[in-house]
N, C-alpha and C. Protein backbone atom coordinates (compact mmCIF):
# COMPACT_ATOMS: atom_id res chain seq x y z
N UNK A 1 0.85 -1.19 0.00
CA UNK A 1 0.00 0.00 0.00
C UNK A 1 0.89 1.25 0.00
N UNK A 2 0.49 2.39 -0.85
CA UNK A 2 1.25 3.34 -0.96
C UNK A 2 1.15 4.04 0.11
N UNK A 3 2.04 4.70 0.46
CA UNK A 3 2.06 5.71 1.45
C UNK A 3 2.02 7.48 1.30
N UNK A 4 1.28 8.28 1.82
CA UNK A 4 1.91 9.74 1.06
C UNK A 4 2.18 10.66 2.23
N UNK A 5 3.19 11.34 2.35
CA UNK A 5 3.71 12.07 3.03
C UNK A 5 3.85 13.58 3.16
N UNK A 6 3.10 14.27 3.27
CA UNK A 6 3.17 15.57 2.87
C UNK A 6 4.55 16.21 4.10
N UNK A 7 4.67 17.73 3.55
CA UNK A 7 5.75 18.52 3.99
C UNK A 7 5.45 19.92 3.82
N UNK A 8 6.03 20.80 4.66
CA UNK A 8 5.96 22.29 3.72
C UNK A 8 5.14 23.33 5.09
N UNK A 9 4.41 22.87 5.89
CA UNK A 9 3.52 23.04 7.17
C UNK A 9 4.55 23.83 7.98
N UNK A 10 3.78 25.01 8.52
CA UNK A 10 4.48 25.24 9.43
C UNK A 10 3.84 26.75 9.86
N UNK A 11 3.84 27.54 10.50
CA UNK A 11 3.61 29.07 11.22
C UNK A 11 3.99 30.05 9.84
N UNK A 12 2.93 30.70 9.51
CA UNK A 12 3.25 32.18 9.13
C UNK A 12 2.20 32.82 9.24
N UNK A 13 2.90 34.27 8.90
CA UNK A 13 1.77 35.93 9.44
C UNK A 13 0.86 35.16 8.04
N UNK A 14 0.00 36.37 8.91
CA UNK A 14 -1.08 36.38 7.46
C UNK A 14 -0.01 37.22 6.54
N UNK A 15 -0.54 36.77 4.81
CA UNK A 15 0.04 37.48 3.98
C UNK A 15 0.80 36.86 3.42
N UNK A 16 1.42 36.24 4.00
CA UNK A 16 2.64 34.61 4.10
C UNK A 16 2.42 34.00 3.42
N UNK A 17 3.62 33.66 2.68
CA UNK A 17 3.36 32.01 1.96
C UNK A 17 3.85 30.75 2.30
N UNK A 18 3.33 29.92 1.89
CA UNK A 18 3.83 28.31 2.15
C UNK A 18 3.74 27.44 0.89
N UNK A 19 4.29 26.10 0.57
CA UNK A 19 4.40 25.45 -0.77
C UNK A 19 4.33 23.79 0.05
N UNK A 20 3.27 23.74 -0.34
CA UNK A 20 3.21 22.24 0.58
C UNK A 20 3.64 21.23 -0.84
N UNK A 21 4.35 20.25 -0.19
CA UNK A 21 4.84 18.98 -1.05
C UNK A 21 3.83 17.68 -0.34
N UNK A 22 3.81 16.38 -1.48
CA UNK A 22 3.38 15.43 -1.17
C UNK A 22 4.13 14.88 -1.88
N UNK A 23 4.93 13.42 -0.91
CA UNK A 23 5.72 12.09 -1.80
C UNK A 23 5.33 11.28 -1.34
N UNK A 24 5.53 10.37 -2.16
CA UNK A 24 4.57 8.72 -2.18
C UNK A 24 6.10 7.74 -1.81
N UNK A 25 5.61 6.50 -0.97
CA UNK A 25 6.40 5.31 -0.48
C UNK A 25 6.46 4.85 -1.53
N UNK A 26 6.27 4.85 -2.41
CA UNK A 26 6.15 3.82 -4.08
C UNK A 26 5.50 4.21 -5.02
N UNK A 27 5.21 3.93 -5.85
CA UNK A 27 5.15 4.02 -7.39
C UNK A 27 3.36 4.46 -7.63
N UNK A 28 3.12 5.64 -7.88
CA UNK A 28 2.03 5.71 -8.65
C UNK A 28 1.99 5.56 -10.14
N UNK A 29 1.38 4.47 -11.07
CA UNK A 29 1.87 4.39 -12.16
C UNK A 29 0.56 5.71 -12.74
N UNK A 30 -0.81 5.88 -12.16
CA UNK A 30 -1.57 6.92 -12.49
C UNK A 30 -2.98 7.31 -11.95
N UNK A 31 -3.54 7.85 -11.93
CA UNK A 31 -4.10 8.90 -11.32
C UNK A 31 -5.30 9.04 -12.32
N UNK A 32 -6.48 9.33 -11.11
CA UNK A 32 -7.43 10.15 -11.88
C UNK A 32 -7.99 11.74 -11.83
N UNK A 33 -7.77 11.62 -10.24
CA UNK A 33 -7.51 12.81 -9.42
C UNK A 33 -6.25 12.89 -8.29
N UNK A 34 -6.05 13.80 -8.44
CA UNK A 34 -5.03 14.23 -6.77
C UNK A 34 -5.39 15.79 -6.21
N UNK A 35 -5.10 15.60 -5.26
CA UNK A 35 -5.83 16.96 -4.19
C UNK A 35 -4.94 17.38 -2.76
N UNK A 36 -5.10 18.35 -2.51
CA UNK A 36 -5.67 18.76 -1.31
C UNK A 36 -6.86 18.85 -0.46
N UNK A 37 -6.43 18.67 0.68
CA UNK A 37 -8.12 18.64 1.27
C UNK A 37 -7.41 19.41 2.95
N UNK A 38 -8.17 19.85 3.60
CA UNK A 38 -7.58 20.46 5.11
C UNK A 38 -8.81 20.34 6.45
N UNK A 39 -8.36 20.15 7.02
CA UNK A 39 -9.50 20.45 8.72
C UNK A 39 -9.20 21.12 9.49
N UNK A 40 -9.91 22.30 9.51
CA UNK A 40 -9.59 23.21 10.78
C UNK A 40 -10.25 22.68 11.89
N UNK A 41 -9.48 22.89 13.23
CA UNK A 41 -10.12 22.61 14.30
C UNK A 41 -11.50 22.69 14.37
N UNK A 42 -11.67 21.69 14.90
CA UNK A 42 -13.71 21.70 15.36
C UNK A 42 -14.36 21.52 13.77
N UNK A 43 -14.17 21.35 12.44
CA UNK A 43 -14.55 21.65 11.80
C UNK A 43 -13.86 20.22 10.91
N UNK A 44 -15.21 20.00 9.95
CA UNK A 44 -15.38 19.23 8.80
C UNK A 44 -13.69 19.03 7.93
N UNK A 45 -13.22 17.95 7.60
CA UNK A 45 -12.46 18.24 6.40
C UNK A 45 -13.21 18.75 5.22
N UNK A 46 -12.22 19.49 4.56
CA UNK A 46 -13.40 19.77 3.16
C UNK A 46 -11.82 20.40 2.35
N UNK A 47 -12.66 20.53 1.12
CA UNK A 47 -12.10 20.15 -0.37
C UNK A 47 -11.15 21.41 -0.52
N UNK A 48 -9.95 21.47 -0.72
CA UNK A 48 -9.50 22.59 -1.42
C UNK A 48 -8.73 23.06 -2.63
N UNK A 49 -8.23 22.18 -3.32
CA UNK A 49 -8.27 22.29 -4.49
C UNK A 49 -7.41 20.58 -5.36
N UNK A 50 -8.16 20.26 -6.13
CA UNK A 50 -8.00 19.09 -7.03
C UNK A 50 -7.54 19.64 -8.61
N UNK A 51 -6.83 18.33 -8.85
CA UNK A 51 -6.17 18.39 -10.08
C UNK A 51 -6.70 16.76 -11.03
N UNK A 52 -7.34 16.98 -11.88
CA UNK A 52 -7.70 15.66 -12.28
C UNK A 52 -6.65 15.45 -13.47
N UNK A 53 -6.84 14.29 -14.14
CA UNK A 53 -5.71 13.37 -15.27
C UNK A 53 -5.34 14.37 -16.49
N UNK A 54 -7.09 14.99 -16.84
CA UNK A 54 -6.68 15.60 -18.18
C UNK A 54 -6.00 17.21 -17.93
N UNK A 55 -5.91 17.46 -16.56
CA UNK A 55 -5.03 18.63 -15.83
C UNK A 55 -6.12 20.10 -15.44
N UNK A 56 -7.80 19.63 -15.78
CA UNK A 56 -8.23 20.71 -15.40
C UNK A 56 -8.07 20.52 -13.94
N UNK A 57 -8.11 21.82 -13.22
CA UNK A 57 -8.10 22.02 -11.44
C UNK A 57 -9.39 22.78 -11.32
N UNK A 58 -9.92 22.40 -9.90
CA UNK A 58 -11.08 23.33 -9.47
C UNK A 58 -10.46 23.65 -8.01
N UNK A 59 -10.63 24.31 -7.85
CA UNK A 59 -10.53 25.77 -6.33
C UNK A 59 -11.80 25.71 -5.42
N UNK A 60 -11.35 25.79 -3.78
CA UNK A 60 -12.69 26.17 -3.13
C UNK A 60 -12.73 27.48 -3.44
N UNK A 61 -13.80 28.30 -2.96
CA UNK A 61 -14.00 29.90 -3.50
C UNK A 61 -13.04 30.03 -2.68
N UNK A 62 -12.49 29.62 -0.89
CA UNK A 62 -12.06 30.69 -0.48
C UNK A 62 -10.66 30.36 -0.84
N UNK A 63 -10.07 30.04 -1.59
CA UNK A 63 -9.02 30.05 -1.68
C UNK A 63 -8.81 30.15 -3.29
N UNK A 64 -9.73 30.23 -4.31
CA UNK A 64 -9.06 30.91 -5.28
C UNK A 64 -8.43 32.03 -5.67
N UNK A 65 -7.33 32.36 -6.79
CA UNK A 65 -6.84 33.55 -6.88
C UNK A 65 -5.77 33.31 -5.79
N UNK A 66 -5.73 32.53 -4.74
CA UNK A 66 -4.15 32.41 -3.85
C UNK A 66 -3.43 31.23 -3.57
N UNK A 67 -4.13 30.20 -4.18
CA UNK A 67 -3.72 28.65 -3.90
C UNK A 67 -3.39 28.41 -5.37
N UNK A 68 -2.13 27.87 -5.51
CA UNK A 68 -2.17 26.91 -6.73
C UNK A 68 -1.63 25.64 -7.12
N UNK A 69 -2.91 24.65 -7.62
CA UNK A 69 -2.21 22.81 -7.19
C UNK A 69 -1.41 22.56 -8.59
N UNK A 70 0.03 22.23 -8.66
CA UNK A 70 0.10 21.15 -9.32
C UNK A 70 0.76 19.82 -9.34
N UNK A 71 1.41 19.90 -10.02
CA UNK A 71 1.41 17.87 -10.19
C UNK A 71 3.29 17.51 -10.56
N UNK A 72 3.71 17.11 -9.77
CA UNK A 72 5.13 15.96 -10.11
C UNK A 72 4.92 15.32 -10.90
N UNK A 73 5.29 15.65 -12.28
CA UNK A 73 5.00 14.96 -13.59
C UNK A 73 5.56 13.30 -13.42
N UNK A 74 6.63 13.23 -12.52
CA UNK A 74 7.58 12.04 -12.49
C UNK A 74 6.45 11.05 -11.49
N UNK A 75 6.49 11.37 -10.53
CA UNK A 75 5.63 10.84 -9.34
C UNK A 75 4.00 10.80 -8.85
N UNK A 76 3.53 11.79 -9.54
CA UNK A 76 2.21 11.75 -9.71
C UNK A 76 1.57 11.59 -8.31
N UNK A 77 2.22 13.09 -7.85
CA UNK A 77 1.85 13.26 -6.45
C UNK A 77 1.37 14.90 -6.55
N UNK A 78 1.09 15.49 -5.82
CA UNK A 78 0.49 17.30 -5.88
C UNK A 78 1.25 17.39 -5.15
N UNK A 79 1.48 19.29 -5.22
CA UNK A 79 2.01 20.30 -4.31
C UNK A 79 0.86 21.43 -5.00
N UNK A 80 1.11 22.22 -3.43
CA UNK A 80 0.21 23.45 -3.60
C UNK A 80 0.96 24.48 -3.19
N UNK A 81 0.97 25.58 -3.96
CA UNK A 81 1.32 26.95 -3.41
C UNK A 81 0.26 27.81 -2.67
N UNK A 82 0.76 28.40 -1.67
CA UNK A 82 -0.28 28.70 -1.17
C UNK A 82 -0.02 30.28 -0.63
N UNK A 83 -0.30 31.02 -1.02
CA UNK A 83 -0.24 32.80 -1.51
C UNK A 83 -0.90 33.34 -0.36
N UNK A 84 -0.84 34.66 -0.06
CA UNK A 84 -1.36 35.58 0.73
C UNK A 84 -2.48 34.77 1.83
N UNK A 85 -1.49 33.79 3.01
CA UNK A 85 -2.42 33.27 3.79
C UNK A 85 -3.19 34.22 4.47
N UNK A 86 -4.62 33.39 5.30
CA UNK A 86 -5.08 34.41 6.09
C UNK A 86 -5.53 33.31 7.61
N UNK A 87 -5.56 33.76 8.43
CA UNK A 87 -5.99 32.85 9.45
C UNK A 87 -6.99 31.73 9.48
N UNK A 88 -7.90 32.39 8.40
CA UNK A 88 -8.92 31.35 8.16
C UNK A 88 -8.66 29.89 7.44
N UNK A 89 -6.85 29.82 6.81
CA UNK A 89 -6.81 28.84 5.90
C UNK A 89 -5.52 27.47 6.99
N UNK A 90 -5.65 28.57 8.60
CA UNK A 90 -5.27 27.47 9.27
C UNK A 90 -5.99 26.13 9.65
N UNK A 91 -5.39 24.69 9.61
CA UNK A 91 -5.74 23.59 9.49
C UNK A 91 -4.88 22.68 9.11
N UNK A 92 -5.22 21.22 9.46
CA UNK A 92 -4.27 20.21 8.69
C UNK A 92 -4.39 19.48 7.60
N UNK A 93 -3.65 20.37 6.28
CA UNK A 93 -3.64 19.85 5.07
C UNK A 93 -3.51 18.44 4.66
N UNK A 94 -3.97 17.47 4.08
CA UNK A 94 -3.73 16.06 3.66
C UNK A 94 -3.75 16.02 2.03
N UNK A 95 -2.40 15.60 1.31
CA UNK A 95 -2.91 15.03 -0.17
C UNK A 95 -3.07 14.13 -0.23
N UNK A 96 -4.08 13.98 -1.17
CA UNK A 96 -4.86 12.70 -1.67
C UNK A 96 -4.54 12.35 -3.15
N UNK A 97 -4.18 11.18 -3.44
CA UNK A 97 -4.14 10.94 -5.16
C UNK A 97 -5.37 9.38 -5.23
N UNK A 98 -6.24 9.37 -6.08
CA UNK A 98 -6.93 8.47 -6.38
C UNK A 98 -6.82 8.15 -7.92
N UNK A 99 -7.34 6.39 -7.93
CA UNK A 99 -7.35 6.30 -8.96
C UNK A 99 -8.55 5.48 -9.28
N UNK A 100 -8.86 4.29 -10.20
CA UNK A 100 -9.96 3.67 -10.64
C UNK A 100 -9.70 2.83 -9.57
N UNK A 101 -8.66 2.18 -8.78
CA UNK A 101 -9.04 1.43 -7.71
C UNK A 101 -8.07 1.66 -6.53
N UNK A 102 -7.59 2.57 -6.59
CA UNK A 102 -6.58 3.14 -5.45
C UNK A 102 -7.14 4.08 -4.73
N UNK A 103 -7.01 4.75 -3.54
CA UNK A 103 -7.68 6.08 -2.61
C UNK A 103 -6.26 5.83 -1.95
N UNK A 104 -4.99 6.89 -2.02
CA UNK A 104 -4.18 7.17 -1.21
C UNK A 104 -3.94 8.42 -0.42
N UNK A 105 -3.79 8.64 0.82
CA UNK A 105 -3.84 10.05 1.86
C UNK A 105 -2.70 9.77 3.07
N UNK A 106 -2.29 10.97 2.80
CA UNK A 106 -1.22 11.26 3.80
C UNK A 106 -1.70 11.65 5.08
N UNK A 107 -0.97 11.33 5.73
CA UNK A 107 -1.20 12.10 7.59
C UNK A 107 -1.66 13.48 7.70
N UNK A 108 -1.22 14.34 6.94
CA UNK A 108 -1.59 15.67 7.34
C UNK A 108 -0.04 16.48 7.46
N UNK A 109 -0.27 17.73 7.42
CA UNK A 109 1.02 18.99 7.72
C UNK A 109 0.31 20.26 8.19
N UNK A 110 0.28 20.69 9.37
CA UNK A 110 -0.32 21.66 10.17
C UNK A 110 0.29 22.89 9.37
N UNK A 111 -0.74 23.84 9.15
CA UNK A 111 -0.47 24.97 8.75
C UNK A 111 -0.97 26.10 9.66
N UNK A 112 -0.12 26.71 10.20
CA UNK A 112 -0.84 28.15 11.03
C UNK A 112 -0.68 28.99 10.48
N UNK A 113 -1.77 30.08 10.69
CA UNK A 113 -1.50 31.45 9.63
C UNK A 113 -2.14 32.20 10.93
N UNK A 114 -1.18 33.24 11.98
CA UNK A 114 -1.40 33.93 13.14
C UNK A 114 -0.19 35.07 12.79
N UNK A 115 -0.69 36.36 13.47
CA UNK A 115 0.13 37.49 13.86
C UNK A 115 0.33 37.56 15.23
């Protein structure tokens, strides 16, 4: 079973940026989707931005215009850039890559966004 590991987590002001990475224990040969997804305390995981096979991406609203996912052409894992944080986008990020019979997710990488 693959494993995925994200990185990149860590404290900044609002305004701040961060570039989260995800690597895999082994071999994705392919993908239908891969993502981000995050949970803020007390609160639901939910969706924040996906990259599917043929490379369109969709955005939650609150993070379009400052997040951007893409893809390790080699590894077929996501990274996200992540632009002018604001407190509201603190939580623990997880990537996800799925396929027609795979669902792989990493542990998570805490992101704080505080002054």
């Amino acid at each position: 079973q693959v494993q995925l590991v994200e990185s990149g987590g860590g404290f900044v002001q609002p305004g701040g940026s961060l570039r989260l990475s995800c690597v895999a224990s082994g071999r994705i040969s392919s993908f239908d989707v891969m993502g981000w997804y995050r949970q803020a305390p007390g609160k639901q995981r939910e969706l924040v931005a996906t990259l599917m096979h043929g490379a369109n991406t969709h955005y939650a609203d609150s993070v379009k215009g400052r997040f951007t996912i893409s893809r390790d052409m080699a590894k077929n894992t996501p990274s996200l850039q992540m632009n002018n944080l604001k407190p509201e986008d603190t939580g623990v990020y997880y990537c996800n890559v799925r396929g027609r019979r795979s669902d792989f997710w990493g542990s998570g990488t805490l992101v704080t966004v505080s002054s």
